[in-house]
Protein backbone atom coordinates (compact mmCIF):
# COMPACT_ATOMS: atom_id res chain seq x y z
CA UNK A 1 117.65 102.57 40.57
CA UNK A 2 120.47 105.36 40.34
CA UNK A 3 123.84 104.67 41.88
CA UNK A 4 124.20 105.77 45.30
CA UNK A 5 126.51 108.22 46.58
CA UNK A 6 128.80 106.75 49.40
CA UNK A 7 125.87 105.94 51.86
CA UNK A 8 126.00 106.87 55.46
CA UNK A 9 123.37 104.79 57.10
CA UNK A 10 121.43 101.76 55.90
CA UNK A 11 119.03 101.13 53.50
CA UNK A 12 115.05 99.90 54.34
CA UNK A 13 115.19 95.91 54.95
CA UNK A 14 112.71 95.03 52.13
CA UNK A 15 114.48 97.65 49.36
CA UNK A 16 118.19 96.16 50.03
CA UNK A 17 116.48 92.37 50.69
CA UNK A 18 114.79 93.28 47.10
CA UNK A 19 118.06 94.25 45.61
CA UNK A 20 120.00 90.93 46.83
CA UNK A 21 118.49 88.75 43.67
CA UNK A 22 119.36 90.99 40.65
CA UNK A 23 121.69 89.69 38.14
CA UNK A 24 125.25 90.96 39.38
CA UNK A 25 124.66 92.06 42.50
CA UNK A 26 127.25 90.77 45.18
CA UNK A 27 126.19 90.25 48.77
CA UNK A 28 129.16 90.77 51.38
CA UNK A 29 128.68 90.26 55.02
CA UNK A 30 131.34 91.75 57.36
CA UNK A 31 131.91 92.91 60.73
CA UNK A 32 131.04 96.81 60.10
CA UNK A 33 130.72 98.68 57.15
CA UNK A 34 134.63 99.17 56.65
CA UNK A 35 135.33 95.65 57.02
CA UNK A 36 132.47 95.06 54.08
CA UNK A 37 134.08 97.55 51.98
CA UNK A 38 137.97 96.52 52.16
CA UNK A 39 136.07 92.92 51.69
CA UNK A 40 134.30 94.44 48.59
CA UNK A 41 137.71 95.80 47.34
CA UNK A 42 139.68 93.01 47.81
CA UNK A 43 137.02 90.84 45.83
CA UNK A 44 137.50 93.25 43.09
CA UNK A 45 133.80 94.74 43.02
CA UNK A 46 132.65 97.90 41.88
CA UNK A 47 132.78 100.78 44.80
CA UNK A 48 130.61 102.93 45.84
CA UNK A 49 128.28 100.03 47.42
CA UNK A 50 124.35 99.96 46.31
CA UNK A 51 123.58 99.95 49.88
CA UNK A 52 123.84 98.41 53.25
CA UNK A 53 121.61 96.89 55.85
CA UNK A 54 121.92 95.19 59.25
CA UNK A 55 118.90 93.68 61.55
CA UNK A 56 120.11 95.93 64.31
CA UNK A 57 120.84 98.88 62.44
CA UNK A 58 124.90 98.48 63.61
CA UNK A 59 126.39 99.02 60.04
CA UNK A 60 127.99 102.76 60.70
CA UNK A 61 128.62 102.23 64.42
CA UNK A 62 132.00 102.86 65.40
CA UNK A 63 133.38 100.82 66.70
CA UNK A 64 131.61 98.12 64.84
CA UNK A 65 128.90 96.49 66.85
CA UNK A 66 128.02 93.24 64.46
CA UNK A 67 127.15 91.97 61.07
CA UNK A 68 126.81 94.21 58.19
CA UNK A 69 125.13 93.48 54.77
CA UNK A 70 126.76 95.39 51.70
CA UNK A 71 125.48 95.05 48.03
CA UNK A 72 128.11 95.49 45.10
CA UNK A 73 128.10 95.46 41.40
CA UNK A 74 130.43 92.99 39.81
């Protein structure tokens, strides 16, 4: 899979769920997709993110709504 460009809206469930499991992939849960990321940065991973999914689609809400999944490379 090529790297993504900085996404703007979330991935399919089952493509970022399939994702979760490879070998250096970080999972990061945060309130909002700017909360994941400064997470992300803190934590030292790789930026852009692979992707990012929520259950209710609230990831690029503003303000942030819930729970946001981000996927990083080590």
């Amino acid at each position: 899979m090529p790297e993504l460009a900085w996404a703007v809206e979330e991935m399919n469930e089952q493509a970022f769920l399939d994702l979760v499991e490879k070998p250096g992939h970080v999972l990061i849960t945060a309130t909002g997709v700017d909360a994941v990321n400064a997470e992300a940065k803190r934590q030292g991973l790789r930026l852009p993110a692979i992707g990012y999914w929520s259950p209710d689609d609230v990831c690029f809400r503003k303000p942030p709504q819930g729970d946001c999944n981000g996927l990083f490379r080590r």
